[in-house]
Every structure is written in C-alpha cells, then in structure tokens.
C-alpha atoms as a PDB file:
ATOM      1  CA  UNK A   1      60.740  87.934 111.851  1.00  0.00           C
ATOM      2  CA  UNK A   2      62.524  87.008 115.012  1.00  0.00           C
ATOM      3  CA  UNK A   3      66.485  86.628 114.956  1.00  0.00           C
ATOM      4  CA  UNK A   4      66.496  83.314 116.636  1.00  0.00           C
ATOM      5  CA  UNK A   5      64.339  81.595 114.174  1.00  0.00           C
ATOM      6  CA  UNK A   6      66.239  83.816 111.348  1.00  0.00           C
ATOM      7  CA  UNK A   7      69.358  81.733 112.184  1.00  0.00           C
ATOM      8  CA  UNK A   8      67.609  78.773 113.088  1.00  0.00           C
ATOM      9  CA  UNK A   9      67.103  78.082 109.128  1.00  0.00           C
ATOM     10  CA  UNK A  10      69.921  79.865 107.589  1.00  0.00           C
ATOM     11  CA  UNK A  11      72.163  77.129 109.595  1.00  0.00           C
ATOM     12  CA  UNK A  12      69.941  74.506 107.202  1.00  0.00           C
ATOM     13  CA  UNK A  13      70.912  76.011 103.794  1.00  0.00           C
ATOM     14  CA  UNK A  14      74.593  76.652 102.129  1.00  0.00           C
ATOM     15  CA  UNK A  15      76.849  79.580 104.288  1.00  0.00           C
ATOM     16  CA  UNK A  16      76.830  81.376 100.872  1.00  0.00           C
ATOM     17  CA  UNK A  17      73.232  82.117 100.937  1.00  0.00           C
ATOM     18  CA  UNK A  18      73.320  83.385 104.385  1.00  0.00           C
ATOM     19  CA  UNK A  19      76.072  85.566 103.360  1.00  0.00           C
ATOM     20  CA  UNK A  20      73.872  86.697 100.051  1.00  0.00           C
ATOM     21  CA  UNK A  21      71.453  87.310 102.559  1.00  0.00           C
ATOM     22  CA  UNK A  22      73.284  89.189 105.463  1.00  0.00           C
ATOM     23  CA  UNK A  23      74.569  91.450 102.754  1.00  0.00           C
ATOM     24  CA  UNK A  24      70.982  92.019 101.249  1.00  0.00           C
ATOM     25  CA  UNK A  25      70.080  92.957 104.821  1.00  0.00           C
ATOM     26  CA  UNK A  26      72.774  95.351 105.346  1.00  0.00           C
ATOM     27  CA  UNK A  27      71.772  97.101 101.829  1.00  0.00           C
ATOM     28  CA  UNK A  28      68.003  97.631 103.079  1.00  0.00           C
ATOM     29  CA  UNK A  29      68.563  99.052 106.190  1.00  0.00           C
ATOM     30  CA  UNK A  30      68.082  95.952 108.487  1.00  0.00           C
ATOM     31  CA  UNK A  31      70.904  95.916 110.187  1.00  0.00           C
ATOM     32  CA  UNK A  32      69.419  93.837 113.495  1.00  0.00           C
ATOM     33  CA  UNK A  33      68.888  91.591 111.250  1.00  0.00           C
ATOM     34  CA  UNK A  34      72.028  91.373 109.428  1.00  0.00           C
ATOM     35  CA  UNK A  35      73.944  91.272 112.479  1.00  0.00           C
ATOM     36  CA  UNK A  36      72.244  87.564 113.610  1.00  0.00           C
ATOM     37  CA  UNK A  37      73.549  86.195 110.406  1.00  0.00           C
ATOM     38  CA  UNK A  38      77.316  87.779 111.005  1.00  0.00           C
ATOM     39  CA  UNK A  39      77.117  86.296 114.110  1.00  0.00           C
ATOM     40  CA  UNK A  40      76.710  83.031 112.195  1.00  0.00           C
ATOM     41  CA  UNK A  41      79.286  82.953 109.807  1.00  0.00           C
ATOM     42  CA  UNK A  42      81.796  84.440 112.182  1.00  0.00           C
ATOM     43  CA  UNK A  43      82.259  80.987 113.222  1.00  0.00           C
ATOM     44  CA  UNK A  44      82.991  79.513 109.872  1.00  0.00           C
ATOM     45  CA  UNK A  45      86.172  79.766 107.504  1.00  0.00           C
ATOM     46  CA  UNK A  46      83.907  81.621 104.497  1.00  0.00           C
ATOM     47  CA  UNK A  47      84.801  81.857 101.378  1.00  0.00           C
ATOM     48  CA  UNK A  48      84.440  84.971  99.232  1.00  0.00           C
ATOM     49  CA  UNK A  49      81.285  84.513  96.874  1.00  0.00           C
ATOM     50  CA  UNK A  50      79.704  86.177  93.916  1.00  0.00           C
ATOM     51  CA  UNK A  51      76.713  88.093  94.525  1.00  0.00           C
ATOM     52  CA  UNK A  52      75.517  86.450  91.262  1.00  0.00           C
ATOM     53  CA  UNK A  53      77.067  83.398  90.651  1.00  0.00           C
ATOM     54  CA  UNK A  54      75.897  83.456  87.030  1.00  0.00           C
ATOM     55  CA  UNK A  55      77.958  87.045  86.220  1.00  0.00           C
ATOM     56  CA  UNK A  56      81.691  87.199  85.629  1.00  0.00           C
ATOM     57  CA  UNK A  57      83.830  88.789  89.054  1.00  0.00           C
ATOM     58  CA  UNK A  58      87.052  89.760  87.953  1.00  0.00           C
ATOM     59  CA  UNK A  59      87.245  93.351  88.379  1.00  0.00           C
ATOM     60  CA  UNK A  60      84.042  93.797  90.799  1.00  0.00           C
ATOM     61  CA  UNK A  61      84.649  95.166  94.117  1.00  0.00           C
ATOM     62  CA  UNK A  62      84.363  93.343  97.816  1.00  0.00           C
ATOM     63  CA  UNK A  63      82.570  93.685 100.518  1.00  0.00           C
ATOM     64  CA  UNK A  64      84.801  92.567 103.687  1.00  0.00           C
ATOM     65  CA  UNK A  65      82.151  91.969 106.247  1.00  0.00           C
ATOM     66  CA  UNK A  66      80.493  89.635 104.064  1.00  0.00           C
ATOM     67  CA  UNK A  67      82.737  88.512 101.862  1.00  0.00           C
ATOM     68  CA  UNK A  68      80.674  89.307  98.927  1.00  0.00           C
ATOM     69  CA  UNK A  69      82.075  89.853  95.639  1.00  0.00           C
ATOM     70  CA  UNK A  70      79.448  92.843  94.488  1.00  0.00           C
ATOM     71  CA  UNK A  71      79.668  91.840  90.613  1.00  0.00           C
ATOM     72  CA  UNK A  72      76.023  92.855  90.103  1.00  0.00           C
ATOM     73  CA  UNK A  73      74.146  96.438  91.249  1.00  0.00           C
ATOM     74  CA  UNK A  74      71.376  95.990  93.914  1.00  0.00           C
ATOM     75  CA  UNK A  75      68.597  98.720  94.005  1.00  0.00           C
ATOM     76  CA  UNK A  76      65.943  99.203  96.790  1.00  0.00           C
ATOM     77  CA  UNK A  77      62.504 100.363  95.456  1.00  0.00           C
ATOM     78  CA  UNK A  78      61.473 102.574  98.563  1.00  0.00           C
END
C-alpha cells in the first residue's frame, strides 16, 4: 500500500480510527506505515481513545504516541 494514498483516506474517516490504526501498525511491525498516519494526527488536538470502545478503561495503560488507551490485549498470529 503506498503512504500517500494511506493518508489520503484516513483524512476521510474519524481521527480515532486513524489512531486505532497507527497503533495497530506500530504493534505489527509496520512502522513506515505507522509513521504516515503520526504525521497526520500531529496536526490535530487528539483526544485519548479506547482501543475498544465497547470495554471499560479505567485502570488500562496508555500509549503516548498514539494516545491509545490499551484496555484490550492485541496478539499477532505470525
């Protein structure tokens, strides 16, 4: 997938999906990737977000660069 059209349709959808997603990236080793969608919410006032909207957050740790609140486990079958 190429970066610019990566962006190109994250700017179309809510900022908290392409931070679900730049963090998803990160996880799985795609870094490249990941780093086009930091580069898009760097110029936006985010707000922190579940992970899983539908699980409870108090308690669950953060993740600063995306400002995810990790309130579910992610595994990578590899």
């Amino acid at each position: 997938m190429k970066e610019e059209l990566l962006v190109r349709e994250t700017r179309r959808n809510p900022l908290a999906w392409c931070q679900r997603l730049g963090y998803m990236l990160s996880l799985v080793g795609a870094g490249k990737m990941a780093a086009c969608l930091e580069s898009v919410i760097e110029k936006h006032n985010v707000f922190r977000v579940a992970l899983a909207p539908w699980e409870k957050t108090a308690g669950a740790p953060r993740d600063r660069r995306w400002n995810i609140i990790e309130n579910v486990s992610v595994e990578a079958d590899t």
